[in-house]
N, C-alpha and C. Protein backbone atom coordinates (compact mmCIF):
# COMPACT_ATOMS: atom_id res chain seq x y z
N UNK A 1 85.71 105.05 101.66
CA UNK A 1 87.16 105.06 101.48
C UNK A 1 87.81 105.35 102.83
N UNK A 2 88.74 104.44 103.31
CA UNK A 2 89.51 104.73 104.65
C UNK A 2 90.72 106.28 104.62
N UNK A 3 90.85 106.66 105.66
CA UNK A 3 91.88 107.81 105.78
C UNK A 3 93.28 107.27 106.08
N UNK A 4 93.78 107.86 105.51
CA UNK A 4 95.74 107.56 106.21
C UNK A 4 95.85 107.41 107.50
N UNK A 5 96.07 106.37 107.38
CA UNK A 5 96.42 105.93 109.27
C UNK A 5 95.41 105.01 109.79
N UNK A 6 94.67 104.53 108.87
CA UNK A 6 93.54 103.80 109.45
C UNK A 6 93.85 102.63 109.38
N UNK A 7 93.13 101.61 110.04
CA UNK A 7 93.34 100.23 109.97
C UNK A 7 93.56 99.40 108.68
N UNK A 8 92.34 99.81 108.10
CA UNK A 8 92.69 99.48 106.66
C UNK A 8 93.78 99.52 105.60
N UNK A 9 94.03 101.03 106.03
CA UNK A 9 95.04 101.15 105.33
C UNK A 9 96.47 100.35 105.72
N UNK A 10 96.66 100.31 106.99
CA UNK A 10 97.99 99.73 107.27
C UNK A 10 97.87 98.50 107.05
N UNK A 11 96.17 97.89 106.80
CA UNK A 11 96.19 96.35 106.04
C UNK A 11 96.77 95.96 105.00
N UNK A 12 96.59 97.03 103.85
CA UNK A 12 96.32 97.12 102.74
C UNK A 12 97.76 97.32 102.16
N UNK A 13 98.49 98.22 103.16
CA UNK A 13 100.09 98.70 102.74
C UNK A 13 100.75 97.26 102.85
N UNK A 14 99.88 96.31 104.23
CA UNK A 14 100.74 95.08 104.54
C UNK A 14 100.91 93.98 103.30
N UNK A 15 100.09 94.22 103.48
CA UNK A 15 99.20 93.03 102.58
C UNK A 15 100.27 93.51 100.61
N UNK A 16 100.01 94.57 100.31
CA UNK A 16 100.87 94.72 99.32
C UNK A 16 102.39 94.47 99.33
N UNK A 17 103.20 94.68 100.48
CA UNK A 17 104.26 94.95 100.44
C UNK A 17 104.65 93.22 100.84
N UNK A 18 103.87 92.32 101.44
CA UNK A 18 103.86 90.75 101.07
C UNK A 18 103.84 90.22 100.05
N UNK A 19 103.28 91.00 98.70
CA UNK A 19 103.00 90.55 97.91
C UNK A 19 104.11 90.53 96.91
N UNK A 20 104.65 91.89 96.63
CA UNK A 20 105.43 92.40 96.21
C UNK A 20 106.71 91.56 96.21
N UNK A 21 107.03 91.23 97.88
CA UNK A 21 108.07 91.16 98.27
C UNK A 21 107.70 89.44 97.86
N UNK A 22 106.99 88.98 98.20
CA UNK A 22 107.05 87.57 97.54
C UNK A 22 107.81 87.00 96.15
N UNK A 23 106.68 87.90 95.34
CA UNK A 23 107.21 87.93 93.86
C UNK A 23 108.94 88.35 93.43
N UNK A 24 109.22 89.02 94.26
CA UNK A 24 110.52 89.14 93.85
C UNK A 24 111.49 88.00 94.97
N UNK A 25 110.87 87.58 95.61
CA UNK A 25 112.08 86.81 96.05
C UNK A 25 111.68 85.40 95.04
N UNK A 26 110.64 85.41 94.71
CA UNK A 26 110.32 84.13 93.84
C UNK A 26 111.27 84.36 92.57
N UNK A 27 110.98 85.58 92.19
CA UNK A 27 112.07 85.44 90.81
C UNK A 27 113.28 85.53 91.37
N UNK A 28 114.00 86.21 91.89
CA UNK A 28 115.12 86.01 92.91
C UNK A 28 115.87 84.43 92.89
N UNK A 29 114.73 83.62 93.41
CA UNK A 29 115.59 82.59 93.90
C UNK A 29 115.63 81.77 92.46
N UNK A 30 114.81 81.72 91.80
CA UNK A 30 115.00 81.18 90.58
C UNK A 30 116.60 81.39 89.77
N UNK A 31 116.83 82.85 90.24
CA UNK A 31 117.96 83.06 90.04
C UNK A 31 119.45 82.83 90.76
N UNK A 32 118.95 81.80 91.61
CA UNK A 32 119.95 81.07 92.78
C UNK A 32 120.36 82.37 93.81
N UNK A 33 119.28 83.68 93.87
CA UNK A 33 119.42 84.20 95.33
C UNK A 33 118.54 84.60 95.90
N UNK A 34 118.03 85.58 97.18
CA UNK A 34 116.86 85.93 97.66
C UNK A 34 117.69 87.55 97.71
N UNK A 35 115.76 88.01 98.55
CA UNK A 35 115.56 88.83 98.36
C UNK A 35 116.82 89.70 99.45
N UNK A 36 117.27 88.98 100.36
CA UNK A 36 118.17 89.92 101.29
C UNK A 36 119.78 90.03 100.56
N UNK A 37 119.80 88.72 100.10
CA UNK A 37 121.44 89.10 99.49
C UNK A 37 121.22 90.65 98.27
N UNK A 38 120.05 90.67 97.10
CA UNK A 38 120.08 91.46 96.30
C UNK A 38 119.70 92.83 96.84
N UNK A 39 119.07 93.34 98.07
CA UNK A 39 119.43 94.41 98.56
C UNK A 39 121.06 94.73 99.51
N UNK A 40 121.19 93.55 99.63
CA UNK A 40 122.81 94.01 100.06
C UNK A 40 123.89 94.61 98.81
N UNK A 41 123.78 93.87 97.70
CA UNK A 41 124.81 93.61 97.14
C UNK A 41 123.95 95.33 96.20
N UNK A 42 122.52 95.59 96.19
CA UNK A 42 122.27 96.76 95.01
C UNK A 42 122.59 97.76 96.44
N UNK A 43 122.47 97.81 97.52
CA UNK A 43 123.67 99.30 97.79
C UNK A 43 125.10 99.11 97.37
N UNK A 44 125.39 97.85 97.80
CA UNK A 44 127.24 97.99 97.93
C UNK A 44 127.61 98.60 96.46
N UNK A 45 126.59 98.17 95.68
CA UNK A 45 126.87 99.00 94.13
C UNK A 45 126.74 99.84 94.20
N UNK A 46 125.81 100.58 94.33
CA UNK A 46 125.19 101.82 94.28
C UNK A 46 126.44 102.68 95.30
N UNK A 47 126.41 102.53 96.55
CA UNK A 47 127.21 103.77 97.14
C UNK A 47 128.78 103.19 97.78
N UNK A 48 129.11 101.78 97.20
CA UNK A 48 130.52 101.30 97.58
C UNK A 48 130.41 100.81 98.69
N UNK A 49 131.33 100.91 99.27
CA UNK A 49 131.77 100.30 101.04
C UNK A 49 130.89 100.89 102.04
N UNK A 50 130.42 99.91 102.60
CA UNK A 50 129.55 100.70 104.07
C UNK A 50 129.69 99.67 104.84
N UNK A 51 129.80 100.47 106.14
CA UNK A 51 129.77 99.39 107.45
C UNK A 51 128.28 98.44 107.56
N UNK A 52 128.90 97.95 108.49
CA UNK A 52 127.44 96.64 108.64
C UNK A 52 126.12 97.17 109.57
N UNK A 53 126.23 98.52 109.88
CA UNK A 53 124.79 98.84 110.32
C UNK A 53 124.04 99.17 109.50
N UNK A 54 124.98 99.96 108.68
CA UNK A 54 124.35 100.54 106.98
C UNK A 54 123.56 99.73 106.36
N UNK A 55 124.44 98.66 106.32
CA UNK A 55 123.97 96.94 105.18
C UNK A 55 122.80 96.88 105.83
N UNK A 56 123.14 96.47 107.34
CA UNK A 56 121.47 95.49 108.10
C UNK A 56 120.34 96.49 107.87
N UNK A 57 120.56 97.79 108.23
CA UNK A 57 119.35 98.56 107.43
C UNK A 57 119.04 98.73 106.43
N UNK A 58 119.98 99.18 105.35
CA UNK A 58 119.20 99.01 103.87
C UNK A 58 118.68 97.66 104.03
N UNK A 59 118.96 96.09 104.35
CA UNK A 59 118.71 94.99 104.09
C UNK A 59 117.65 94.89 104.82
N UNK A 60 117.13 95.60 105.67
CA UNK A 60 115.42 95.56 106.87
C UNK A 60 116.16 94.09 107.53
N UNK A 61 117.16 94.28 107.88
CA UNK A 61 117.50 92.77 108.78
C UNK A 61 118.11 93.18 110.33
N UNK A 62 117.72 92.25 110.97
CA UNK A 62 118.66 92.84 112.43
C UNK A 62 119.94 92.54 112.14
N UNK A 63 120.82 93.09 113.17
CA UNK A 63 122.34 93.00 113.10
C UNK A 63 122.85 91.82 112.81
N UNK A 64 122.46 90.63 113.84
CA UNK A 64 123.32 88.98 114.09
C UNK A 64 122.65 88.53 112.65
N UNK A 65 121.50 88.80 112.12
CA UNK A 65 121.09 88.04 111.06
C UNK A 65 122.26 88.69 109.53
N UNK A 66 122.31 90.14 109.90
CA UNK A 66 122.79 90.59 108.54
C UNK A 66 124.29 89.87 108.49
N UNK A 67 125.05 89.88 109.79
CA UNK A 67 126.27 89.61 109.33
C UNK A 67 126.20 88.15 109.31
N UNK A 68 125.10 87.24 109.63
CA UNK A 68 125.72 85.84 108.94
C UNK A 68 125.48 85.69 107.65
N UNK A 69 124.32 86.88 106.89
CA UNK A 69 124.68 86.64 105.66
C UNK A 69 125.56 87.52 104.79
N UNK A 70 126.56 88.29 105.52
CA UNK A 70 127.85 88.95 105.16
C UNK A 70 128.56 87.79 104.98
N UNK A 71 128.75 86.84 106.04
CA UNK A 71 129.66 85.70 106.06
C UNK A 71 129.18 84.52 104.93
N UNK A 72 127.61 84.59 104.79
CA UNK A 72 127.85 83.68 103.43
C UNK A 72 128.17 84.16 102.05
N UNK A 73 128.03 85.22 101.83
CA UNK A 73 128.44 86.47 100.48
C UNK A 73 129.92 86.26 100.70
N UNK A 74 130.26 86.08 101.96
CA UNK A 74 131.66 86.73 101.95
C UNK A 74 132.38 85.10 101.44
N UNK A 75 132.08 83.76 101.93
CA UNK A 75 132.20 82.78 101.35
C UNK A 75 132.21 82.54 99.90
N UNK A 76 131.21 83.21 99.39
CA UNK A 76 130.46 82.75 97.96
C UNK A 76 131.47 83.65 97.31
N UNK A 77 132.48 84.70 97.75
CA UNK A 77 132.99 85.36 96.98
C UNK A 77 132.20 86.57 96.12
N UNK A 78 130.88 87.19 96.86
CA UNK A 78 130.28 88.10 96.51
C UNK A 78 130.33 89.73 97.40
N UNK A 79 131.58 89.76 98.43
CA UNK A 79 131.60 90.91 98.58
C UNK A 79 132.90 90.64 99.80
N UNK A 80 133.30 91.49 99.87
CA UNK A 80 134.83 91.57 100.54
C UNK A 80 134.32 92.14 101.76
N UNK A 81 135.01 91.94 102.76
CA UNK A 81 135.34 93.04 103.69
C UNK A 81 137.07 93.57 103.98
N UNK A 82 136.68 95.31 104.22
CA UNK A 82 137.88 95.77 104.13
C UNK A 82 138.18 97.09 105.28
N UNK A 83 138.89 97.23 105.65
CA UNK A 83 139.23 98.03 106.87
C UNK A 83 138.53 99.16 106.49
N UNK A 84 138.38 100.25 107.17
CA UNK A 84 138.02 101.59 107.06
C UNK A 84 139.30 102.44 106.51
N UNK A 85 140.06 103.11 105.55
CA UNK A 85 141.00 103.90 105.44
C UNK A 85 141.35 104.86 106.43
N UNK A 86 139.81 105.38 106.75
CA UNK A 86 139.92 106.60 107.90
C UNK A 86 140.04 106.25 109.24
N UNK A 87 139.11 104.91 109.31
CA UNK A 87 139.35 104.45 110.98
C UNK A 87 139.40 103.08 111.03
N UNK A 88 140.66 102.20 110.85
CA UNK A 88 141.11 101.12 111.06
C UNK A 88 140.62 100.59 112.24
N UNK A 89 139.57 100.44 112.81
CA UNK A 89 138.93 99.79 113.87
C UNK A 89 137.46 99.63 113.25
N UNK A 90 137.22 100.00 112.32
CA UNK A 90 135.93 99.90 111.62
C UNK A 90 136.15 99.13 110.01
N UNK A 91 135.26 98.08 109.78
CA UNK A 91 135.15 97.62 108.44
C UNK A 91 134.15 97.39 107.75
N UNK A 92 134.49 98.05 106.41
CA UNK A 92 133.22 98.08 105.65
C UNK A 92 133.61 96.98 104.25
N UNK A 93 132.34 97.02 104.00
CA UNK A 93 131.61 95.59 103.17
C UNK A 93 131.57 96.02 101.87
N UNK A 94 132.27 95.48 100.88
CA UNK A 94 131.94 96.28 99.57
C UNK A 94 131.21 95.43 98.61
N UNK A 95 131.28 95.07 97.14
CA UNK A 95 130.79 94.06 96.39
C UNK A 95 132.10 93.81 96.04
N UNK A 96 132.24 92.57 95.17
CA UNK A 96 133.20 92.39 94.68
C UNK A 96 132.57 91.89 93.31
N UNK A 97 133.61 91.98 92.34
CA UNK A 97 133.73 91.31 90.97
C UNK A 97 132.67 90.69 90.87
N UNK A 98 132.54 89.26 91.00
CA UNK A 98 131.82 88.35 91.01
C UNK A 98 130.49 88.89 91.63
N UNK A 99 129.73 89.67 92.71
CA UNK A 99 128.92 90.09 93.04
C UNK A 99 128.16 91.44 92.61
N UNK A 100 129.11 92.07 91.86
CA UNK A 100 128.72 92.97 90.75
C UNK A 100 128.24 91.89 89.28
N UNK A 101 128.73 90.90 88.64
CA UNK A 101 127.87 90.38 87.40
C UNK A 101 126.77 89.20 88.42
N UNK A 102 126.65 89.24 89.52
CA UNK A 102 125.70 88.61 89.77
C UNK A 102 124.26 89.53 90.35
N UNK A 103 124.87 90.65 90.78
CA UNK A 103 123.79 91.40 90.63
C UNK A 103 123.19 91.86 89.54
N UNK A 104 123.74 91.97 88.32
CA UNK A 104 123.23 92.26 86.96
C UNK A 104 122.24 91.02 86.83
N UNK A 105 123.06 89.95 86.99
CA UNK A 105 121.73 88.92 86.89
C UNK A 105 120.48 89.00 87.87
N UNK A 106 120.85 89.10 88.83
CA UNK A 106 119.55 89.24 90.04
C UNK A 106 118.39 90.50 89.49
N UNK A 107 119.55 91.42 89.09
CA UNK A 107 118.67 92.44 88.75
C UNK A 107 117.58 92.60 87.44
N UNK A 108 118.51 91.69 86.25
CA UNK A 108 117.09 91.10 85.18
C UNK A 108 115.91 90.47 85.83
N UNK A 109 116.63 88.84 86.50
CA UNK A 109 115.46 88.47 86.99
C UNK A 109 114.31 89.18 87.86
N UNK A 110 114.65 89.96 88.58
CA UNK A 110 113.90 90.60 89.48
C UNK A 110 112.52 91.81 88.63
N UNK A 111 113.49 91.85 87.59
CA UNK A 111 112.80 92.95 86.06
C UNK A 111 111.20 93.03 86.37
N UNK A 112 110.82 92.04 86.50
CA UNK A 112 109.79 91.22 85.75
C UNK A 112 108.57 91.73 87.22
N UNK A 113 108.95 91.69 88.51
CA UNK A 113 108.22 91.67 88.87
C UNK A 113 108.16 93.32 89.27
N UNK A 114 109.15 93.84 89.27
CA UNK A 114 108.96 95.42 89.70
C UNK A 114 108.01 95.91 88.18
N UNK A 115 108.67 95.64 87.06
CA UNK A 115 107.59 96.14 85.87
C UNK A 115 105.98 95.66 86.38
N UNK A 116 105.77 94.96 86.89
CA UNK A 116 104.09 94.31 86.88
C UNK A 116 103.72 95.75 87.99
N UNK A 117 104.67 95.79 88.80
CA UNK A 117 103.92 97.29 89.99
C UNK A 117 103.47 98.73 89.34
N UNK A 118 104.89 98.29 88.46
CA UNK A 118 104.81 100.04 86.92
C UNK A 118 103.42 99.84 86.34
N UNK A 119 103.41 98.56 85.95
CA UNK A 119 102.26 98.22 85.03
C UNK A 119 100.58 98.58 85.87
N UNK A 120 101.00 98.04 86.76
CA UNK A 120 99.20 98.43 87.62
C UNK A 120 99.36 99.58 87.97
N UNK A 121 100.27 100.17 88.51
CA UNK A 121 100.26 101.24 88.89
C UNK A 121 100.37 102.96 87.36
N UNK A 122 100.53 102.57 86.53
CA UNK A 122 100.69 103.09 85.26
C UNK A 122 101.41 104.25 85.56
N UNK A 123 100.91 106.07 85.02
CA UNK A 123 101.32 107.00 85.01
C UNK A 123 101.25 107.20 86.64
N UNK A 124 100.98 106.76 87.49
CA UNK A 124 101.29 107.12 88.84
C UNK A 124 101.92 106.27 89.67
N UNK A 125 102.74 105.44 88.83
CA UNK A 125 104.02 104.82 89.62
C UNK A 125 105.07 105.94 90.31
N UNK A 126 105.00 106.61 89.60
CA UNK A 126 106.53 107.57 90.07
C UNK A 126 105.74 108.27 91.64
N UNK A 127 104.36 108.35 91.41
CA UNK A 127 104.08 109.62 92.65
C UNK A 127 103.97 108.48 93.70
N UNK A 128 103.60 107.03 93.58
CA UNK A 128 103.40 105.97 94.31
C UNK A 128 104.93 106.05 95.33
N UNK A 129 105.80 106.17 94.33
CA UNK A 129 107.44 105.84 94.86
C UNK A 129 107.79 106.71 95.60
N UNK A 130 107.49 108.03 95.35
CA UNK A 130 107.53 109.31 96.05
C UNK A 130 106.72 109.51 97.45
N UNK A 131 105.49 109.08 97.18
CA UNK A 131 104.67 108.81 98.75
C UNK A 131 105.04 107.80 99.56
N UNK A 132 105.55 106.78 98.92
CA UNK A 132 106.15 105.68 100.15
C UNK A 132 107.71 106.49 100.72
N UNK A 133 108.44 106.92 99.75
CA UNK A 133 109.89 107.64 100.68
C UNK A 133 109.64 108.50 101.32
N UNK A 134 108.15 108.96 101.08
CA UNK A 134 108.41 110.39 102.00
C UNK A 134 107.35 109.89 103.46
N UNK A 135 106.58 108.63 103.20
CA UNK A 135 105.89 108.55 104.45
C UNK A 135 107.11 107.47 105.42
N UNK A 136 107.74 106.94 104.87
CA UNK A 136 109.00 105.93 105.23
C UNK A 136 110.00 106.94 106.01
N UNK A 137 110.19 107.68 105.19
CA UNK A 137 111.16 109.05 105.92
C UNK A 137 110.32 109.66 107.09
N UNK A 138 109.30 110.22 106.97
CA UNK A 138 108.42 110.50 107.88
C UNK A 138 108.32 109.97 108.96
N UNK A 139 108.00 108.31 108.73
CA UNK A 139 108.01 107.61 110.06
C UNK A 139 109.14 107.39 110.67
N UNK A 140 110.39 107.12 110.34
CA UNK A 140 111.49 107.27 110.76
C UNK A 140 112.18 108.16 111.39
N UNK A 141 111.69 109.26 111.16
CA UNK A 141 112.30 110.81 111.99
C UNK A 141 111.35 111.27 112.44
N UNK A 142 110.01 110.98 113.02
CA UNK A 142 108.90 111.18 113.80
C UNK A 142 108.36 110.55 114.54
N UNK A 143 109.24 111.16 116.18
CA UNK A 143 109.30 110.79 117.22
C UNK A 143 107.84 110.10 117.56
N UNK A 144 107.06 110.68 116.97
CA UNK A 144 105.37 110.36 118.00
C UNK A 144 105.17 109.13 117.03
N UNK A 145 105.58 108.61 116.40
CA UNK A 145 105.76 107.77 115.46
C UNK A 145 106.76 106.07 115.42
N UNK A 146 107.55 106.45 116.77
CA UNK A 146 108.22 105.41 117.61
C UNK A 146 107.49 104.65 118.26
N UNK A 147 107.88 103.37 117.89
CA UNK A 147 107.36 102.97 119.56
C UNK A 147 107.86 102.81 120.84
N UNK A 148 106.95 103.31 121.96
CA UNK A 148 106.76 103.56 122.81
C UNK A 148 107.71 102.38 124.20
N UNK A 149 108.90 102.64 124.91
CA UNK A 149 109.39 102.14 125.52
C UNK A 149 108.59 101.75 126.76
N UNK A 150 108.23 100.52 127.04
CA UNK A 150 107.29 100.07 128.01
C UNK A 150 107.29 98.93 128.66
């Protein structure tokens, strides 16, 4: 059995989180979207208006990529942009109408493949979910854990 941090393992994390992420953009698009619009649009639900560094990170996208697909959401009529109240030089991205009942739909379709992870993973889904936020958090606020400017 390999140790945390081993080659294997960071195969094995890869290799799942391809898999995963496949399956849901497969049901996704079936549902006429992918996998980056439905993490945009399940924060803008979840915590309202956030600026666009917020978005490109929850969305794992770089900056120039996130906001051209701000600009196609923002076309499709799935999320507004709107000044900052507090600092009118800043604008944040919300959902709109139409991007709230389309996330309900994204979010059935998508049902199907997060249940199959519950399903293999059974009574230790929840500690599964818990070890990825806390090694995700971990790597993120642990400097020796950056890479290295060179």
């Amino acid at each position: 059995m390999s140790h945390p941090g081993s080659a294997e393992t960071a195969r094995l994390l890869s290799m799942a989180e391809r898999m995963v992420t496949q399956q849901l953009d497969d049901a996704l698009r079936a549902a006429d979207s992918d996998i980056d619009q439905w993490r945009v649009l399940s924060l803008l639900v979840a915590q309202g208006g956030c600026p666009m560094n917020v978005v490109a990170e929850h969305a794992l996208l770089l900056a120039p990529k996130c906001s051209k697909l701000v600009d196609r959401m923002v076309s499709a009529n799935l999320v507004l942009r709107r000044p900052d109240e507090l600092d009118r030089r800043r604008v944040l991205i919300f959902a709109s109408a139409r991007g709230r009942e389309a996330l309900a739909r994204w979010d059935a379709a998508a049902a199907g493949a997060r249940d199959r992870c519950a399903e293999i993973l059974g009574p230790d889904a929840g500690m599964f979910d818990d070890l990825l936020r806390r090694l995700a958090a971990g790597l993120r606020t642990d400097p020796a854990a950056a890479p290295q400017a060179g």
